[in-house]
PDB file of N, CA and C in Angstrom:
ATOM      1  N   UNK A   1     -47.561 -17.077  57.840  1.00  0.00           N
ATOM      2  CA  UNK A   1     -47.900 -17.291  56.462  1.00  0.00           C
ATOM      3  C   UNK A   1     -47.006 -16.409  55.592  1.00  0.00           C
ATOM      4  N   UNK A   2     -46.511 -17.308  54.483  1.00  0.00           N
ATOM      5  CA  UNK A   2     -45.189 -16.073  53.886  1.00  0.00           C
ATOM      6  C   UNK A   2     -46.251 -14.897  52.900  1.00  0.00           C
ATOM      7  N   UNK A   3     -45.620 -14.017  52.894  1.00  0.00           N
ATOM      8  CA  UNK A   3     -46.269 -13.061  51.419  1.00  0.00           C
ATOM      9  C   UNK A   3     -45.880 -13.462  50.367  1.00  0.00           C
ATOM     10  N   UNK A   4     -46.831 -13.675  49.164  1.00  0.00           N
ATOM     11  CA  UNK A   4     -47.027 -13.739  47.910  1.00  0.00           C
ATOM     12  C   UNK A   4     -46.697 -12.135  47.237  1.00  0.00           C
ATOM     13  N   UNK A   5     -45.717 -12.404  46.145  1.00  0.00           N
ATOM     14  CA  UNK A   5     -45.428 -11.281  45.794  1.00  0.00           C
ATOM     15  C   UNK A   5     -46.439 -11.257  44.242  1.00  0.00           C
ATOM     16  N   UNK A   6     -47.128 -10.149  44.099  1.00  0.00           N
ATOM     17  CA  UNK A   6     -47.719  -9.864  43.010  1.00  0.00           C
ATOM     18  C   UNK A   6     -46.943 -10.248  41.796  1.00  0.00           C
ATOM     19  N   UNK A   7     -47.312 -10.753  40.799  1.00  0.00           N
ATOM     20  CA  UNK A   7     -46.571 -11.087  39.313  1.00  0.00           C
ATOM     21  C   UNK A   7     -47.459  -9.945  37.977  1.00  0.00           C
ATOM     22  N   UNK A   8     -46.629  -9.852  37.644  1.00  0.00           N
ATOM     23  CA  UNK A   8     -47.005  -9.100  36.085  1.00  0.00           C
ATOM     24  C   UNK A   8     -48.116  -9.387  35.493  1.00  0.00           C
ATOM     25  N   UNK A   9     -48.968  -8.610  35.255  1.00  0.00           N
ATOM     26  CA  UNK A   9     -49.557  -9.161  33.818  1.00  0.00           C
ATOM     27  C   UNK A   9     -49.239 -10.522  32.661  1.00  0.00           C
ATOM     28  N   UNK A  10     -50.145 -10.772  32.276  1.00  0.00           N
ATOM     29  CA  UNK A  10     -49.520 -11.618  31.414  1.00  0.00           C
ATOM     30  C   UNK A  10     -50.201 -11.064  29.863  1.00  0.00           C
ATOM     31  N   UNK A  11     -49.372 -11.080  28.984  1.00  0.00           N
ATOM     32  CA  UNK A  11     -50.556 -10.755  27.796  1.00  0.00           C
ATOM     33  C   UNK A  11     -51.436 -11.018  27.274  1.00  0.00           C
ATOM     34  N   UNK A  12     -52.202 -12.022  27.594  1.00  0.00           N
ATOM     35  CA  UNK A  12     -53.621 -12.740  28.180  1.00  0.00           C
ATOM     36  C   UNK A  12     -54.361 -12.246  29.319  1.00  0.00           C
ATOM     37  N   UNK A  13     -53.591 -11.877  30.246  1.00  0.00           N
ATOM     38  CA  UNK A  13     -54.643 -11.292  31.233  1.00  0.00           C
ATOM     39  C   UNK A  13     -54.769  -9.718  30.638  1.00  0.00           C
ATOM     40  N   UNK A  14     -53.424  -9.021  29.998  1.00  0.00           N
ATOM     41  CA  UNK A  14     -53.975  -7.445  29.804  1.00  0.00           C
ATOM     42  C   UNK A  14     -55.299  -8.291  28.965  1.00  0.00           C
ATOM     43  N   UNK A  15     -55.425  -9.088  27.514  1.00  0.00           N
ATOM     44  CA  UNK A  15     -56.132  -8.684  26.511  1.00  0.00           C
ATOM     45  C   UNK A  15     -57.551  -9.041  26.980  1.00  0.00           C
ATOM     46  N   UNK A  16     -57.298  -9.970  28.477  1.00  0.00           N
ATOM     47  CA  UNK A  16     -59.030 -10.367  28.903  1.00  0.00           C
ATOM     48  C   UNK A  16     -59.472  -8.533  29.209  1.00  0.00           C
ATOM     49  N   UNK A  17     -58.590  -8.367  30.590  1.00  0.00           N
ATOM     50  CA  UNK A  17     -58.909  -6.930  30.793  1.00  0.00           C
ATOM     51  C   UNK A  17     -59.357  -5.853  29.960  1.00  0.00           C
ATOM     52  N   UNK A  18     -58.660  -5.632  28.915  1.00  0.00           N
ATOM     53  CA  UNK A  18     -59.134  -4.725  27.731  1.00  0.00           C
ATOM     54  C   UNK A  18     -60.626  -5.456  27.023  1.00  0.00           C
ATOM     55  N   UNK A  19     -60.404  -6.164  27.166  1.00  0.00           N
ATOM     56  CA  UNK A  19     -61.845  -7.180  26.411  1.00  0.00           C
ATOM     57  C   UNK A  19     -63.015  -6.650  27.298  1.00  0.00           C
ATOM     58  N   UNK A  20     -63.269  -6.721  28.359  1.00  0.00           N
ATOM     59  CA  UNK A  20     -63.811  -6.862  29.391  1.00  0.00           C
ATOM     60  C   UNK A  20     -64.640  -5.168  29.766  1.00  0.00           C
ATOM     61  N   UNK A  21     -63.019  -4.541  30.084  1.00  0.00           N
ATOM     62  CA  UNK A  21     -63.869  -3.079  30.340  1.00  0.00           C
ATOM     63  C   UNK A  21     -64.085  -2.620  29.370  1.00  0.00           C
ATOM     64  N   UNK A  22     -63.815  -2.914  27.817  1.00  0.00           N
ATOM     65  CA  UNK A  22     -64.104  -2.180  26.255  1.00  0.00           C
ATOM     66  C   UNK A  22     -65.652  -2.872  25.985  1.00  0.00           C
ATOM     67  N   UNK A  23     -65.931  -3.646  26.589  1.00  0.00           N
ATOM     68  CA  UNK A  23     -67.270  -4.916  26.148  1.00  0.00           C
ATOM     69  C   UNK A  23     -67.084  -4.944  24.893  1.00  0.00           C
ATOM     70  N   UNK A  24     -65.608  -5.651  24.308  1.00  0.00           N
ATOM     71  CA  UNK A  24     -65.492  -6.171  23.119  1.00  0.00           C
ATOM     72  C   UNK A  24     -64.818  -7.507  22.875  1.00  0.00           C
ATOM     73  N   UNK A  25     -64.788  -8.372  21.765  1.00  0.00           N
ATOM     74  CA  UNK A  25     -64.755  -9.604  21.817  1.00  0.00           C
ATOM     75  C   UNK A  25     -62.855  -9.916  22.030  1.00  0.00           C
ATOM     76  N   UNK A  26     -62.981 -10.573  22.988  1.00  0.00           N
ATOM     77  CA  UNK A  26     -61.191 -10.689  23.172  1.00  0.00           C
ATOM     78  C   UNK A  26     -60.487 -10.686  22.018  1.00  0.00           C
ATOM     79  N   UNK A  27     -60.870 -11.075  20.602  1.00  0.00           N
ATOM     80  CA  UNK A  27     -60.105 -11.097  19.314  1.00  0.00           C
ATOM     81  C   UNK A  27     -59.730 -10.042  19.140  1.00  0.00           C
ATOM     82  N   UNK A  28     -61.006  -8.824  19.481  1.00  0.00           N
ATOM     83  CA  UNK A  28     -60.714  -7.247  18.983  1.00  0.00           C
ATOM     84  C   UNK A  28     -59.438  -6.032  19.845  1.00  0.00           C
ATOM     85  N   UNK A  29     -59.729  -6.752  21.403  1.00  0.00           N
ATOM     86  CA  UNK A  29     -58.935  -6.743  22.030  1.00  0.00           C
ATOM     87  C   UNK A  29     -57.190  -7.083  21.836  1.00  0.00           C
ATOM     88  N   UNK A  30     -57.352  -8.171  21.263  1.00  0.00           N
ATOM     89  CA  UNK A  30     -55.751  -8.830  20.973  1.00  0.00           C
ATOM     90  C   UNK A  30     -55.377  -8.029  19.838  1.00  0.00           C
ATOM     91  N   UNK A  31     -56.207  -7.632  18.836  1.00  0.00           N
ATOM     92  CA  UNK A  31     -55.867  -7.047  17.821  1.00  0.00           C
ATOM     93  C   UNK A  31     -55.102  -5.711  17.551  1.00  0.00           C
ATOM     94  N   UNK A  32     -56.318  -4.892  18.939  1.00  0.00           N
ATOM     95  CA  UNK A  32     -55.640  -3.904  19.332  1.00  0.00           C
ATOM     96  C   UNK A  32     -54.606  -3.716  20.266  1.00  0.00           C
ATOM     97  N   UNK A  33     -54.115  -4.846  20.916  1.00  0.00           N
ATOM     98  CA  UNK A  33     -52.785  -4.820  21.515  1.00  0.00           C
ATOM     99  C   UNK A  33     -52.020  -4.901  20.200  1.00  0.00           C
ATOM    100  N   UNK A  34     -51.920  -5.672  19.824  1.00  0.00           N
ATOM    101  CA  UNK A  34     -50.648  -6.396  18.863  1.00  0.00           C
ATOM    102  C   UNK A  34     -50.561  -4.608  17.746  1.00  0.00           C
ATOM    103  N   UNK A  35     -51.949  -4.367  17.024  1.00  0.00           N
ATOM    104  CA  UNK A  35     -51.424  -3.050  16.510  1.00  0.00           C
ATOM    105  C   UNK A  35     -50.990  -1.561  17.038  1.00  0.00           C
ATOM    106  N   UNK A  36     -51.066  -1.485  18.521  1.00  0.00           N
ATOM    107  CA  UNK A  36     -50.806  -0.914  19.143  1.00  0.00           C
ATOM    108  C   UNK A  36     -48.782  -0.675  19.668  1.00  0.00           C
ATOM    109  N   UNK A  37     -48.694  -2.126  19.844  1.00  0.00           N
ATOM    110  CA  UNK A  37     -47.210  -2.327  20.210  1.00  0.00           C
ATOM    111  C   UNK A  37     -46.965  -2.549  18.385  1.00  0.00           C
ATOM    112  N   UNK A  38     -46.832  -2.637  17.025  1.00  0.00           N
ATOM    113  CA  UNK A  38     -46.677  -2.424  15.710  1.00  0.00           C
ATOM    114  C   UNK A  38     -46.214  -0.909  15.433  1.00  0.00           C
ATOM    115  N   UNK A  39     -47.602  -0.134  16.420  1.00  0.00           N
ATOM    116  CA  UNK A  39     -47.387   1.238  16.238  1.00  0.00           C
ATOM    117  C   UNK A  39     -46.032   1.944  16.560  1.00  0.00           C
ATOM    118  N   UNK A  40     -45.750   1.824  18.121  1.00  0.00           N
ATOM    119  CA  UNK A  40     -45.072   1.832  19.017  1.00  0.00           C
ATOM    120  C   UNK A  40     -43.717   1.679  17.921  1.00  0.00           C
ATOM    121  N   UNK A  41     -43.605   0.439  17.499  1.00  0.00           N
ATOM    122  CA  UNK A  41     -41.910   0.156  17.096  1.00  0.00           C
ATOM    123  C   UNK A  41     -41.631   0.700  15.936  1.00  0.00           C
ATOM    124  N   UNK A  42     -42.636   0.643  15.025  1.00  0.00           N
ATOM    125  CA  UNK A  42     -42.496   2.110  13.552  1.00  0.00           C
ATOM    126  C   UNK A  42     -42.304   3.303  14.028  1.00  0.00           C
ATOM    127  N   UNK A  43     -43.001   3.852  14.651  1.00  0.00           N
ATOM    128  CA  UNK A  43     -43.043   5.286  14.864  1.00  0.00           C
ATOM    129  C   UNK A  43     -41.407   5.038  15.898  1.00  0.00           C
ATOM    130  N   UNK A  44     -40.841   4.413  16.741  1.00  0.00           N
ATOM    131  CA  UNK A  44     -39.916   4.649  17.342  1.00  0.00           C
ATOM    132  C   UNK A  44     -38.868   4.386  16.382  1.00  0.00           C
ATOM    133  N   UNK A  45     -38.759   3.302  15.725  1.00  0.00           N
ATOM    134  CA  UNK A  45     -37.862   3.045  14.340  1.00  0.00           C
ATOM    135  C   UNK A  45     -37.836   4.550  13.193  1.00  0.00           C
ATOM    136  N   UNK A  46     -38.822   4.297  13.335  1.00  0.00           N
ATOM    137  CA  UNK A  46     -38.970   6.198  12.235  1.00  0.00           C
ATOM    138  C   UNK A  46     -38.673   7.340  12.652  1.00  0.00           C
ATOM    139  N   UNK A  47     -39.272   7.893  14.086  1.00  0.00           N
ATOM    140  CA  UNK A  47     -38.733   9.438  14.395  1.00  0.00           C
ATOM    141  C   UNK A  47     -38.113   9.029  15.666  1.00  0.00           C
ATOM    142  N   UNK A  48     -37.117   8.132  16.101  1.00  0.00           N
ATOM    143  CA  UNK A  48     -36.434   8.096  17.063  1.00  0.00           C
ATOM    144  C   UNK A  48     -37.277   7.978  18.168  1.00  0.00           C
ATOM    145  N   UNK A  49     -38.704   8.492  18.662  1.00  0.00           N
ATOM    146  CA  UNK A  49     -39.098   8.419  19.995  1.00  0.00           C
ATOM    147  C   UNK A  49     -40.796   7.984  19.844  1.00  0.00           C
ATOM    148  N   UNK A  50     -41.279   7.552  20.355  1.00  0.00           N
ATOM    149  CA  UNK A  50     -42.754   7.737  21.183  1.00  0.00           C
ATOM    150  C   UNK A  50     -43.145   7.981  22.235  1.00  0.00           C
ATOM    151  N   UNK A  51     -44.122   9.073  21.909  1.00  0.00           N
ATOM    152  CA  UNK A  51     -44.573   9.239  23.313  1.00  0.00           C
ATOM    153  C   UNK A  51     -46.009   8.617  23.220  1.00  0.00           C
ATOM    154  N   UNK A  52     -46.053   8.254  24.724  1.00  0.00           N
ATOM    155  CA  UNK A  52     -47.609   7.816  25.586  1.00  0.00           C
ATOM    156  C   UNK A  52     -47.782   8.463  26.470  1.00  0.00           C
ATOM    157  N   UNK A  53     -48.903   9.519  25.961  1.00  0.00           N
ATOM    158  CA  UNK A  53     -49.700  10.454  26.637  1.00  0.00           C
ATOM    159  C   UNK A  53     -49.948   9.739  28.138  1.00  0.00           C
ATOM    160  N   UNK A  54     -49.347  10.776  28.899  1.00  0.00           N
ATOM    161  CA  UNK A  54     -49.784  10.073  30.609  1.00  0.00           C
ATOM    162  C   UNK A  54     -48.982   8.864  30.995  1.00  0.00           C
ATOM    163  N   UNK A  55     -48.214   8.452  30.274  1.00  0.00           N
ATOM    164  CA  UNK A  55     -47.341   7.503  30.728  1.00  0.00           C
ATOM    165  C   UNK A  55     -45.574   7.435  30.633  1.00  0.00           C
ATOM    166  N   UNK A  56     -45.328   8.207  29.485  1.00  0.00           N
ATOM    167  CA  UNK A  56     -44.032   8.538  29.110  1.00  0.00           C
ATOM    168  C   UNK A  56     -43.422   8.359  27.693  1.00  0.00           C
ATOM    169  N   UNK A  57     -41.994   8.402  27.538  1.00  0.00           N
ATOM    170  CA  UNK A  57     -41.651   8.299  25.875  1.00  0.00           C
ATOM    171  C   UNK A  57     -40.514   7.188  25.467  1.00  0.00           C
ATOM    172  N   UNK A  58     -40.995   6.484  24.844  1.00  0.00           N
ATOM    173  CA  UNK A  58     -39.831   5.484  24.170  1.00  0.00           C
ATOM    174  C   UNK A  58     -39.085   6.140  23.470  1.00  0.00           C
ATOM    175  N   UNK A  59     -37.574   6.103  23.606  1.00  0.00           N
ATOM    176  CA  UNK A  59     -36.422   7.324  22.595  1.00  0.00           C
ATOM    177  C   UNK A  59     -35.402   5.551  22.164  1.00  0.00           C
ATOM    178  N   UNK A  60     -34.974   5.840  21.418  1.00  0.00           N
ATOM    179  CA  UNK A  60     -33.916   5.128  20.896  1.00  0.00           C
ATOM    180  C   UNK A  60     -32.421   5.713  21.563  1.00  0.00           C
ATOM    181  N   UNK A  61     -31.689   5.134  22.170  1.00  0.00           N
ATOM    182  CA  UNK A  61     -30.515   5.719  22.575  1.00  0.00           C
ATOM    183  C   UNK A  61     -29.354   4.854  21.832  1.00  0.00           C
ATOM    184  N   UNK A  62     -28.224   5.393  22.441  1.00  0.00           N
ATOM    185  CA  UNK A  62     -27.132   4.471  22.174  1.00  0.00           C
ATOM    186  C   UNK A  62     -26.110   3.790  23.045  1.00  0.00           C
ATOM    187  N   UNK A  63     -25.977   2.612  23.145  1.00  0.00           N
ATOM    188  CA  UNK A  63     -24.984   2.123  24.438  1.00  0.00           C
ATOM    189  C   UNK A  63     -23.656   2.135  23.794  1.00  0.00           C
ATOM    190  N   UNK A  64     -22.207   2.390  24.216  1.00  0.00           N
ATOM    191  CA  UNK A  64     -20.827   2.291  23.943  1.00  0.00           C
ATOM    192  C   UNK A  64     -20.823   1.210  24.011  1.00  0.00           C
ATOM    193  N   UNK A  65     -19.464   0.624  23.548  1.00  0.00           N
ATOM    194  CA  UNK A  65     -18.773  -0.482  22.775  1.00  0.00           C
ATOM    195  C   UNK A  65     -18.073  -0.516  24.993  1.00  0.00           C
ATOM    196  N   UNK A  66     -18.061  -1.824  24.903  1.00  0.00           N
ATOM    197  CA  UNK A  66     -17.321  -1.867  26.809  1.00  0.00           C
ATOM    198  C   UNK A  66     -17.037  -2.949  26.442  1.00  0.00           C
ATOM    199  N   UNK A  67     -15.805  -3.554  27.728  1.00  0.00           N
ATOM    200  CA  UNK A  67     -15.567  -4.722  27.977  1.00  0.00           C
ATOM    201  C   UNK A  67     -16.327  -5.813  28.643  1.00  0.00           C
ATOM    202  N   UNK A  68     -16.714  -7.051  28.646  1.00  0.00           N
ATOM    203  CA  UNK A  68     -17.085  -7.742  29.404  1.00  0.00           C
ATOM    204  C   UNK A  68     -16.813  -8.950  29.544  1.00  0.00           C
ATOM    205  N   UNK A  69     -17.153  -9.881  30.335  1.00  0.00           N
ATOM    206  CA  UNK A  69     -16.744 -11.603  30.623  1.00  0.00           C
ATOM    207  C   UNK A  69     -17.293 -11.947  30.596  1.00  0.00           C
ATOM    208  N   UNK A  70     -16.989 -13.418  29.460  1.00  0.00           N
ATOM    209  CA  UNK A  70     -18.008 -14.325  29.254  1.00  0.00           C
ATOM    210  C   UNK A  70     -17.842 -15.291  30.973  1.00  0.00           C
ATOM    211  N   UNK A  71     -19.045 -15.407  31.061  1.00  0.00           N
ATOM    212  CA  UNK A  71     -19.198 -16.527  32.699  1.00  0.00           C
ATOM    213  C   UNK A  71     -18.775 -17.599  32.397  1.00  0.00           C
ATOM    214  N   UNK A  72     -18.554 -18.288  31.608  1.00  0.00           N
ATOM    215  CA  UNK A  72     -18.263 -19.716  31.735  1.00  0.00           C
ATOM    216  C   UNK A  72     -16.916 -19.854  31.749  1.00  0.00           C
ATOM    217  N   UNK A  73     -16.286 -19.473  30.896  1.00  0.00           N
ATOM    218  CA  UNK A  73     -14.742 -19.292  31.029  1.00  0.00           C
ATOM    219  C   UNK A  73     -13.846 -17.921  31.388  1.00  0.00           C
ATOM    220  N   UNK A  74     -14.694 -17.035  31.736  1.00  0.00           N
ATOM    221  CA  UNK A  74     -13.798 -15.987  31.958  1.00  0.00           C
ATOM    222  C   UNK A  74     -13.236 -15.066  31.392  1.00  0.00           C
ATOM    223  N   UNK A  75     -12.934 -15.276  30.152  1.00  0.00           N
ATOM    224  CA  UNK A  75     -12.218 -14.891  29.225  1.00  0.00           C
ATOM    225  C   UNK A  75     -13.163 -13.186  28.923  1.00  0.00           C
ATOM    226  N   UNK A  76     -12.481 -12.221  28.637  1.00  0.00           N
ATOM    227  CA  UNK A  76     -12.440 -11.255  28.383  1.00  0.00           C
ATOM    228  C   UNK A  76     -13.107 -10.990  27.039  1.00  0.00           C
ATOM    229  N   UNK A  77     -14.486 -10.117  26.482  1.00  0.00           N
ATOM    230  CA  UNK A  77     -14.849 -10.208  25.287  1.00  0.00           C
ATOM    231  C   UNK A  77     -15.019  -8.687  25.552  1.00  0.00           C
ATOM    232  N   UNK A  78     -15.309  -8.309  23.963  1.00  0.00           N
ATOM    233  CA  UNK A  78     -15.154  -6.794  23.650  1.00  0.00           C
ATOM    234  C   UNK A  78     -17.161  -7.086  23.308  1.00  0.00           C
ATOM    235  N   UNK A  79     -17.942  -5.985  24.088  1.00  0.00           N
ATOM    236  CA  UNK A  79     -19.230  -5.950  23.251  1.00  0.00           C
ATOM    237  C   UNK A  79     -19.252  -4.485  22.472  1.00  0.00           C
ATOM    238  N   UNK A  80     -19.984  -4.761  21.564  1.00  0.00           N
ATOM    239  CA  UNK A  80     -19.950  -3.359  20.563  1.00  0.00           C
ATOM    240  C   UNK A  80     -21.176  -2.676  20.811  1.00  0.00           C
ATOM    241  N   UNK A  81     -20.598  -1.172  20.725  1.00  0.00           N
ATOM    242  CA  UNK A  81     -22.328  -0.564  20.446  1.00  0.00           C
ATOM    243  C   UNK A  81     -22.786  -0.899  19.995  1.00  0.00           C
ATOM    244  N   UNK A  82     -24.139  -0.422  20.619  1.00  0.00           N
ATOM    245  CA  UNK A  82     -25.720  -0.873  19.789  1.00  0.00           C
ATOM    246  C   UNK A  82     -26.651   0.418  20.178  1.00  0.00           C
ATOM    247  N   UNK A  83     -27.340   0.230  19.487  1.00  0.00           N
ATOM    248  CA  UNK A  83     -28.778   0.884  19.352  1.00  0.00           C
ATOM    249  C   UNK A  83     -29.937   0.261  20.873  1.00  0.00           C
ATOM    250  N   UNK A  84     -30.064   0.942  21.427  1.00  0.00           N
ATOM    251  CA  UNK A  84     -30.826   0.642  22.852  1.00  0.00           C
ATOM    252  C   UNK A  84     -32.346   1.240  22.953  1.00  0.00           C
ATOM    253  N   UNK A  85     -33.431   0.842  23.477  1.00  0.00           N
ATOM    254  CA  UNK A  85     -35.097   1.344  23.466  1.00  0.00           C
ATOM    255  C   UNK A  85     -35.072   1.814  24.619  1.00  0.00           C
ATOM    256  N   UNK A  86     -35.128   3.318  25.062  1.00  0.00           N
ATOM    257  CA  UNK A  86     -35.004   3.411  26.398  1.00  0.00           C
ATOM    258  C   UNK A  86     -37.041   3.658  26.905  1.00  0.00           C
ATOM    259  N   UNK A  87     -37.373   3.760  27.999  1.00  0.00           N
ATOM    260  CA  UNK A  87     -38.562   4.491  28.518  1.00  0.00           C
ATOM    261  C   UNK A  87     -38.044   5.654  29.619  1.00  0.00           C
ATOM    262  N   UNK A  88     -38.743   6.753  28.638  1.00  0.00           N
ATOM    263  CA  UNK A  88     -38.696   7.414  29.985  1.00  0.00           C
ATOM    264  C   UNK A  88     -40.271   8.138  30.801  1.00  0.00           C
ATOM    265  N   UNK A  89     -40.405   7.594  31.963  1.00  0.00           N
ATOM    266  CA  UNK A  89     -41.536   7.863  32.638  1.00  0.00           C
ATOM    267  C   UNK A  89     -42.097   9.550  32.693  1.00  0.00           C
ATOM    268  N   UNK A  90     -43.192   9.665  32.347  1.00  0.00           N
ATOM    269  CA  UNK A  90     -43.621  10.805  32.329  1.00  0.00           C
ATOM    270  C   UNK A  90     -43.920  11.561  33.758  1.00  0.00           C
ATOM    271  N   UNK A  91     -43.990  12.842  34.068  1.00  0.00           N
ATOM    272  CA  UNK A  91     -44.410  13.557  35.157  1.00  0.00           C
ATOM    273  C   UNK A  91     -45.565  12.827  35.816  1.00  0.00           C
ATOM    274  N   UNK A  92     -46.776  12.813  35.275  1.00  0.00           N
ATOM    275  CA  UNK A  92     -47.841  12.483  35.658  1.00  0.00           C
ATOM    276  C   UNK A  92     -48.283  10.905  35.915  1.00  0.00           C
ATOM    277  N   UNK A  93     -47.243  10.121  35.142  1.00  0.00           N
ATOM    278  CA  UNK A  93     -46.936   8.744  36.187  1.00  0.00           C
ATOM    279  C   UNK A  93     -46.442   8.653  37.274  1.00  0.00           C
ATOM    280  N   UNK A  94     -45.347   9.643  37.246  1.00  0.00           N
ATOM    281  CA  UNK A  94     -44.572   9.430  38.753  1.00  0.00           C
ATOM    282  C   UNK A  94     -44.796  10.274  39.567  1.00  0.00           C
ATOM    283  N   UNK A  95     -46.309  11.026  39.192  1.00  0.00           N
ATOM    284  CA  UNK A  95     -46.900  11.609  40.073  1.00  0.00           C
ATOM    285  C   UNK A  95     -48.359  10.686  40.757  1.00  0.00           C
ATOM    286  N   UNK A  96     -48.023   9.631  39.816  1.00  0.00           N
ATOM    287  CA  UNK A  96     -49.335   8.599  40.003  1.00  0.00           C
ATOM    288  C   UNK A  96     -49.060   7.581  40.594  1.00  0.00           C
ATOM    289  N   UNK A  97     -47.637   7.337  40.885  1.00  0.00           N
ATOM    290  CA  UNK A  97     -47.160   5.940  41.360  1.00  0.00           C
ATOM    291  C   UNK A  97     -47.605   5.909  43.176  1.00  0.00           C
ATOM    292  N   UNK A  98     -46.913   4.885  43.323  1.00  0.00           N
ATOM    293  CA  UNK A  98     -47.167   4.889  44.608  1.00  0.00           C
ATOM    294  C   UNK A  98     -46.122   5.335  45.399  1.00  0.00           C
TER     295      UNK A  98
END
Protein backbone atom coordinates (compact mmCIF):
# COMPACT_ATOMS: atom_id res chain seq x y z
CA UNK A 1 0.00 0.00 0.00
CA UNK A 2 1.81 3.33 -1.07
CA UNK A 3 2.10 6.21 1.75
CA UNK A 4 -0.03 9.17 1.58
CA UNK A 5 1.92 12.15 2.20
CA UNK A 6 0.25 14.65 4.64
CA UNK A 7 -0.94 18.05 2.78
CA UNK A 8 -1.09 21.52 4.36
CA UNK A 9 -3.69 23.08 5.93
CA UNK A 10 -6.00 24.71 3.97
CA UNK A 11 -7.41 28.12 5.12
CA UNK A 12 -10.68 26.58 5.75
CA UNK A 13 -9.47 23.87 7.66
CA UNK A 14 -7.08 26.37 9.97
CA UNK A 15 -10.48 28.67 10.34
CA UNK A 16 -12.77 25.36 11.19
CA UNK A 17 -9.90 24.51 13.73
CA UNK A 18 -9.71 27.92 15.34
CA UNK A 19 -13.60 27.94 15.30
CA UNK A 20 -13.79 24.80 17.02
CA UNK A 21 -11.15 24.89 19.89
CA UNK A 22 -12.12 28.92 20.50
CA UNK A 23 -16.10 27.62 20.62
CA UNK A 24 -16.65 30.52 18.34
CA UNK A 25 -18.71 31.00 15.25
CA UNK A 26 -16.42 30.20 12.11
CA UNK A 27 -17.20 33.96 10.88
CA UNK A 28 -15.34 35.15 14.10
CA UNK A 29 -12.75 32.80 13.43
CA UNK A 30 -12.16 33.93 9.69
CA UNK A 31 -12.18 37.34 10.92
CA UNK A 32 -9.55 36.79 13.15
CA UNK A 33 -7.38 35.11 10.66
CA UNK A 34 -7.75 37.65 7.92
CA UNK A 35 -6.99 40.57 10.79
CA UNK A 36 -4.34 38.79 12.08
CA UNK A 37 -2.33 38.19 8.66
CA UNK A 38 -3.52 42.51 8.00
CA UNK A 39 -1.56 42.82 11.20
CA UNK A 40 1.38 40.86 10.21
CA UNK A 41 1.92 42.90 6.75
CA UNK A 42 1.53 46.63 8.39
CA UNK A 43 3.57 46.11 11.17
CA UNK A 44 6.21 44.28 8.71
CA UNK A 45 5.65 47.13 5.99
CA UNK A 46 6.13 49.70 8.95
CA UNK A 47 9.05 48.57 11.28
CA UNK A 48 10.73 46.20 8.88
CA UNK A 49 10.03 42.96 11.07
CA UNK A 50 7.43 40.87 13.10
CA UNK A 51 7.80 38.88 15.55
CA UNK A 52 5.53 35.71 16.67
CA UNK A 53 6.05 34.97 20.08
CA UNK A 54 7.09 31.12 20.06
CA UNK A 55 7.25 30.85 16.52
CA UNK A 56 9.68 33.36 14.96
CA UNK A 57 10.13 36.85 13.01
CA UNK A 58 9.08 38.10 9.62
CA UNK A 59 12.11 40.80 8.59
CA UNK A 60 11.93 42.35 5.20
CA UNK A 61 15.27 41.66 3.42
CA UNK A 62 16.74 42.43 0.20
CA UNK A 63 17.55 40.14 -2.87
CA UNK A 64 20.42 41.55 -5.58
CA UNK A 65 19.74 42.35 -9.06
CA UNK A 66 21.25 38.51 -10.85
CA UNK A 67 21.10 37.03 -14.08
CA UNK A 68 18.62 34.57 -15.20
CA UNK A 69 16.86 32.48 -18.21
CA UNK A 70 13.81 32.78 -19.43
CA UNK A 71 12.75 28.71 -20.06
CA UNK A 72 11.10 28.97 -23.09
CA UNK A 73 13.61 30.50 -25.19
CA UNK A 74 16.65 30.70 -23.35
CA UNK A 75 17.53 33.90 -23.76
CA UNK A 76 19.36 35.60 -20.97
CA UNK A 77 17.28 38.27 -18.74
CA UNK A 78 18.65 40.65 -16.11
CA UNK A 79 16.17 40.37 -12.75
CA UNK A 80 16.37 43.43 -10.50
CA UNK A 81 16.40 43.76 -6.84
CA UNK A 82 13.60 43.57 -4.81
CA UNK A 83 12.39 43.79 -1.48
CA UNK A 84 11.97 39.99 -0.09
CA UNK A 85 9.60 38.69 3.34
CA UNK A 86 11.94 36.49 4.95
CA UNK A 87 10.82 34.02 8.26
CA UNK A 88 13.04 33.38 10.58
CA UNK A 89 12.21 30.39 12.96
CA UNK A 90 12.47 31.01 16.52
CA UNK A 91 14.58 28.91 19.22
CA UNK A 92 11.66 27.42 20.78
CA UNK A 93 10.14 26.13 17.44
CA UNK A 94 13.09 24.40 16.48
CA UNK A 95 13.26 23.24 19.73
CA UNK A 96 9.64 21.99 19.16
CA UNK A 97 9.96 20.48 15.80
CA UNK A 98 10.39 17.14 15.20
Amino acid sequence: MAKVEPKPMTKKEIIDHLSEKLGQPKKTAETFLNEYNDLVYKQTKKMKEFTMPGLGKWVVGKSKARKGRNPATGEEIKIPAKKVLKFRVAKAAKDASL
